[in-house]
Protein backbone atom coordinates (compact mmCIF):
# COMPACT_ATOMS: atom_id res chain seq x y z
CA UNK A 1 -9.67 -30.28 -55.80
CA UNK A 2 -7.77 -32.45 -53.00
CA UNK A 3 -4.68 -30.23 -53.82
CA UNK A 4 -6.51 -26.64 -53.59
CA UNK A 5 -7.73 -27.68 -49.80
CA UNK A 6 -4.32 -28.52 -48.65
CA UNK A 7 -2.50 -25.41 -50.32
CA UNK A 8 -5.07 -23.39 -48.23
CA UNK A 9 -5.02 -25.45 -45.24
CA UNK A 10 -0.92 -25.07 -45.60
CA UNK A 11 -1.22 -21.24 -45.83
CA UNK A 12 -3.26 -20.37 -42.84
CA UNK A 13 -0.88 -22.41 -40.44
CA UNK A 14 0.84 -20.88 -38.25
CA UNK A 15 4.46 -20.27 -38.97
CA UNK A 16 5.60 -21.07 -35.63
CA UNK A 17 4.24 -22.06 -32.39
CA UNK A 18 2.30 -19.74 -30.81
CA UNK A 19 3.40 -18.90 -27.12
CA UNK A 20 1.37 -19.09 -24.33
CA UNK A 21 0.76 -16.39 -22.49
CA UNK A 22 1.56 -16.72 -18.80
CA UNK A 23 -1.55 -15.92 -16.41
CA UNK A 24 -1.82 -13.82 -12.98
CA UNK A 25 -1.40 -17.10 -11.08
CA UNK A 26 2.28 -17.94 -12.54
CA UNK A 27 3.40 -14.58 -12.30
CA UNK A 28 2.97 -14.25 -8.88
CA UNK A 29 4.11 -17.69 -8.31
CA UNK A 30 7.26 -16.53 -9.37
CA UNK A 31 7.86 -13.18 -7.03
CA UNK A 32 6.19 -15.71 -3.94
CA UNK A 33 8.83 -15.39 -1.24
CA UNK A 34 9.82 -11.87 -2.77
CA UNK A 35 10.25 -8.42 -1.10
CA UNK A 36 7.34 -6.93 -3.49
CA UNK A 37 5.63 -3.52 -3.01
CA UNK A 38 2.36 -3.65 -3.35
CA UNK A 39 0.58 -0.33 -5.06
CA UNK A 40 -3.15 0.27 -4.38
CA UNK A 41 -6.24 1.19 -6.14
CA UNK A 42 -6.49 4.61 -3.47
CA UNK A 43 -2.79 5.22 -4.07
CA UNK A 44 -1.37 3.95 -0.86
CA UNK A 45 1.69 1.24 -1.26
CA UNK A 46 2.68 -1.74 1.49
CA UNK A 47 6.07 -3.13 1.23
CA UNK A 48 6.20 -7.06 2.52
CA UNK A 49 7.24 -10.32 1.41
CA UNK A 50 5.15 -12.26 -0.25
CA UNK A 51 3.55 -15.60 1.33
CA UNK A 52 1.00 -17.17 -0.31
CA UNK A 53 -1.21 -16.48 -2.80
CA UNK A 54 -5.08 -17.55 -3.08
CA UNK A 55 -7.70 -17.47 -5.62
CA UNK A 56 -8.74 -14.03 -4.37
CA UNK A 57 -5.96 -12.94 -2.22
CA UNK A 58 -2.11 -12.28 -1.43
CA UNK A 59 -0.64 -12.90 2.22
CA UNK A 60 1.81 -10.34 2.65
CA UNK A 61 4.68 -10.42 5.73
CA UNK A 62 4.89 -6.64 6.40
CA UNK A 63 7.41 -5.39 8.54
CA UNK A 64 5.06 -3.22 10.97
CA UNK A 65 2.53 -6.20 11.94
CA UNK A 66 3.27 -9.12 13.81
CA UNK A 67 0.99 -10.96 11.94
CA UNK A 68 0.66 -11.08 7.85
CA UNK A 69 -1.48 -9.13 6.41
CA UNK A 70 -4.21 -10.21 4.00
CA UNK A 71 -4.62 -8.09 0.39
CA UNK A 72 -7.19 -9.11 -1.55
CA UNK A 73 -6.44 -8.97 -5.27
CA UNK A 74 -9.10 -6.41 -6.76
CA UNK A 75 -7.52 -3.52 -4.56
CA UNK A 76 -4.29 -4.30 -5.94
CA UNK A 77 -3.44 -1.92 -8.68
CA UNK A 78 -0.01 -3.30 -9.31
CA UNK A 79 3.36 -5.24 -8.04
CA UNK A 80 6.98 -4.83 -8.50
C-alpha cells in the first residue's frame, strides 16, 4: 500500500518549477525612471517620466507642469 501512495504522490508533481508570476508592483518598478505614456480609462494619454510609485498611485514628471503630476492607478487603463 506504501508503494501505491508514493506512485500517486510522484505523478501529480509538478514536472518543473512553476514560475512566479510577477505582480503590478515589480512591473512598474522596472519602467520607474522611464519615459512611459500613460493611457486613460476616458481615452486621454499623458506622456512623463515616471517617479515613484505608491500603493494607489504613480508620480509622473510631465513635460507641461512644473510640478509632477499625481495619477492614481484605477484611472490608468494601461502603460507602455
Amino acid at each position: 500500500m506504501e508503494n501505491r501512495t508514493t506512485e500517486r504522490q510522484k505523478a501529480f508533481r509538478p514536472k518543473r518549477p512553476v514560475k512566479r508570476m510577477p505582480n503590478q508592483r515589480e512591473l512598474l518598478e522596472r519602467k520607474k525612471g522611464q519615459l512611459v505614456k500613460v493611457a486613460f480609462l476616458d481615452g486621454k494619454m499623458v506622456t512623463g517620466t515616471l517617479l515613484e510609485i505608491g500603493k494607489y498611485e504613480c508620480l509622473l514628471a510631465v513635460k507641461e507642469k512644473e510640478q509632477p503630476v499625481i495619477v492614481y492607478k484605477h484611472a490608468i487603463k494601461y502603460l507602455y
